[in-house]
Protein backbone atom coordinates (compact mmCIF):
# COMPACT_ATOMS: atom_id res chain seq x y z
CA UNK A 1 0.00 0.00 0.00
CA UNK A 2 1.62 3.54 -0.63
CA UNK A 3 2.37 6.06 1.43
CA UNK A 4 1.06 9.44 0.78
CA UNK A 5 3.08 12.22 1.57
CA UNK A 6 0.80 15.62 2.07
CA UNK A 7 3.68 17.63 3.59
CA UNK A 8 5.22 19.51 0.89
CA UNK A 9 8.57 19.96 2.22
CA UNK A 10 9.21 16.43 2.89
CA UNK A 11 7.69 15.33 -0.51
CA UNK A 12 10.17 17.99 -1.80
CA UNK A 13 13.01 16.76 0.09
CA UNK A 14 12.30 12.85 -1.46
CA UNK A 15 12.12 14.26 -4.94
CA UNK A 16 15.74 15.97 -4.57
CA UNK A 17 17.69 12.22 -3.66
CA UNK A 18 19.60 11.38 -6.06
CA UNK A 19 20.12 7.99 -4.34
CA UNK A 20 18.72 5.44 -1.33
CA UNK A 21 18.30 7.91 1.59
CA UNK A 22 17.66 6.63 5.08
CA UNK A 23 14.07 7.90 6.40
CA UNK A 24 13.90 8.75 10.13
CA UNK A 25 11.76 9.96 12.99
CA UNK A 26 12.31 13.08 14.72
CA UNK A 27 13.79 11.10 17.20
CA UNK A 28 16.03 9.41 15.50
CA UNK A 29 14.59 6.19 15.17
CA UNK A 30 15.03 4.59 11.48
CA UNK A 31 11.90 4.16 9.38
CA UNK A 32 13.04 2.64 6.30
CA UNK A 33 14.72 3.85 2.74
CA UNK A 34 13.55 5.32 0.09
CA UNK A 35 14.78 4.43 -3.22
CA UNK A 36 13.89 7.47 -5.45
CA UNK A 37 12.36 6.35 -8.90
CA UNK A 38 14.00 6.19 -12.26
CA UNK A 39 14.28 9.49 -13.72
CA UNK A 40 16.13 10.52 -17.32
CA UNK A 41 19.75 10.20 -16.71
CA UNK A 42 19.79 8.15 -13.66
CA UNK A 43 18.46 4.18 -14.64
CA UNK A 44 19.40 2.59 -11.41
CA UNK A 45 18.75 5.46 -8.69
CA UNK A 46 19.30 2.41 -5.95
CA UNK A 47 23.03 2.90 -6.73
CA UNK A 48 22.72 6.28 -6.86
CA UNK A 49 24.97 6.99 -9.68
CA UNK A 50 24.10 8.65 -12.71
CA UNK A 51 24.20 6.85 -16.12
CA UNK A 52 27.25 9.36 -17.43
CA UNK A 53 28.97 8.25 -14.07
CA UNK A 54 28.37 4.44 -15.09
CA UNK A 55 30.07 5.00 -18.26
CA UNK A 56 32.55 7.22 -17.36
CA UNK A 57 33.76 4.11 -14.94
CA UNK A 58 32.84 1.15 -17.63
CA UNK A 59 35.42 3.26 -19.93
CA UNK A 60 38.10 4.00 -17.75
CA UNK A 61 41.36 2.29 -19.00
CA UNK A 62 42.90 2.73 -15.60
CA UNK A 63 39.41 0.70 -14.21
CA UNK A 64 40.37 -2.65 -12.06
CA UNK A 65 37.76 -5.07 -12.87
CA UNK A 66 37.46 -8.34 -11.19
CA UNK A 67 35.72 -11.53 -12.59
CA UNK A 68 33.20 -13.54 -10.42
CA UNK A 69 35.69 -16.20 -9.43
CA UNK A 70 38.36 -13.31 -8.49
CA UNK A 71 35.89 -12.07 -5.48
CA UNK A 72 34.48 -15.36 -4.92
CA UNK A 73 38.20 -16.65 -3.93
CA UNK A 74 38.79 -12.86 -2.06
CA UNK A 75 35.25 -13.61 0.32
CA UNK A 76 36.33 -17.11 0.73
CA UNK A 77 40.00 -16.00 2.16
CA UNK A 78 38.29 -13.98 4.27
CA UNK A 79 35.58 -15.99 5.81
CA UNK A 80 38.88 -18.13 6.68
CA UNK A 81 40.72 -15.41 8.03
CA UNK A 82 37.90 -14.47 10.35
């Protein structure tokens, strides 16, 4: 079921994220995260990149990129380290 959100400043605040932002209580307490929706330039807003930042990294030549066995071995040293 969704929220509504009648109070115009907070409903502002949400549509300025550019990425998941913690929700709170006034005192403190932690409500949940919002996840702003997709918006032109910004596909997965859950990362909270933009889509020129995405490529900007996917076409780096300097980029260190790691297969799916690389970090599988890396998180497998460590659960036996720790």
């Amino acid at each position: 079921m969704p929220i509504i959100i009648e109070d115009r400043q907070i409903a502002t605040l949400l549509q300025s994220a550019t990425g998941p932002e913690e929700v709170r209580s006034s005192d403190g307490g932690l409500l949940g995260r919002f996840i702003p929706a997709p918006r032109p330039g910004m596909t997965f807003p859950e990362i909270g990149l933009t889509d020129e930042e995405l490529e900007r990294r996917a076409k780096d030549p300097n980029a260190k990129w790691h297969t799916a066995a690389e970090v599988e071995a890396s998180l497998r040293e460590l659960r036996r380290k720790g």
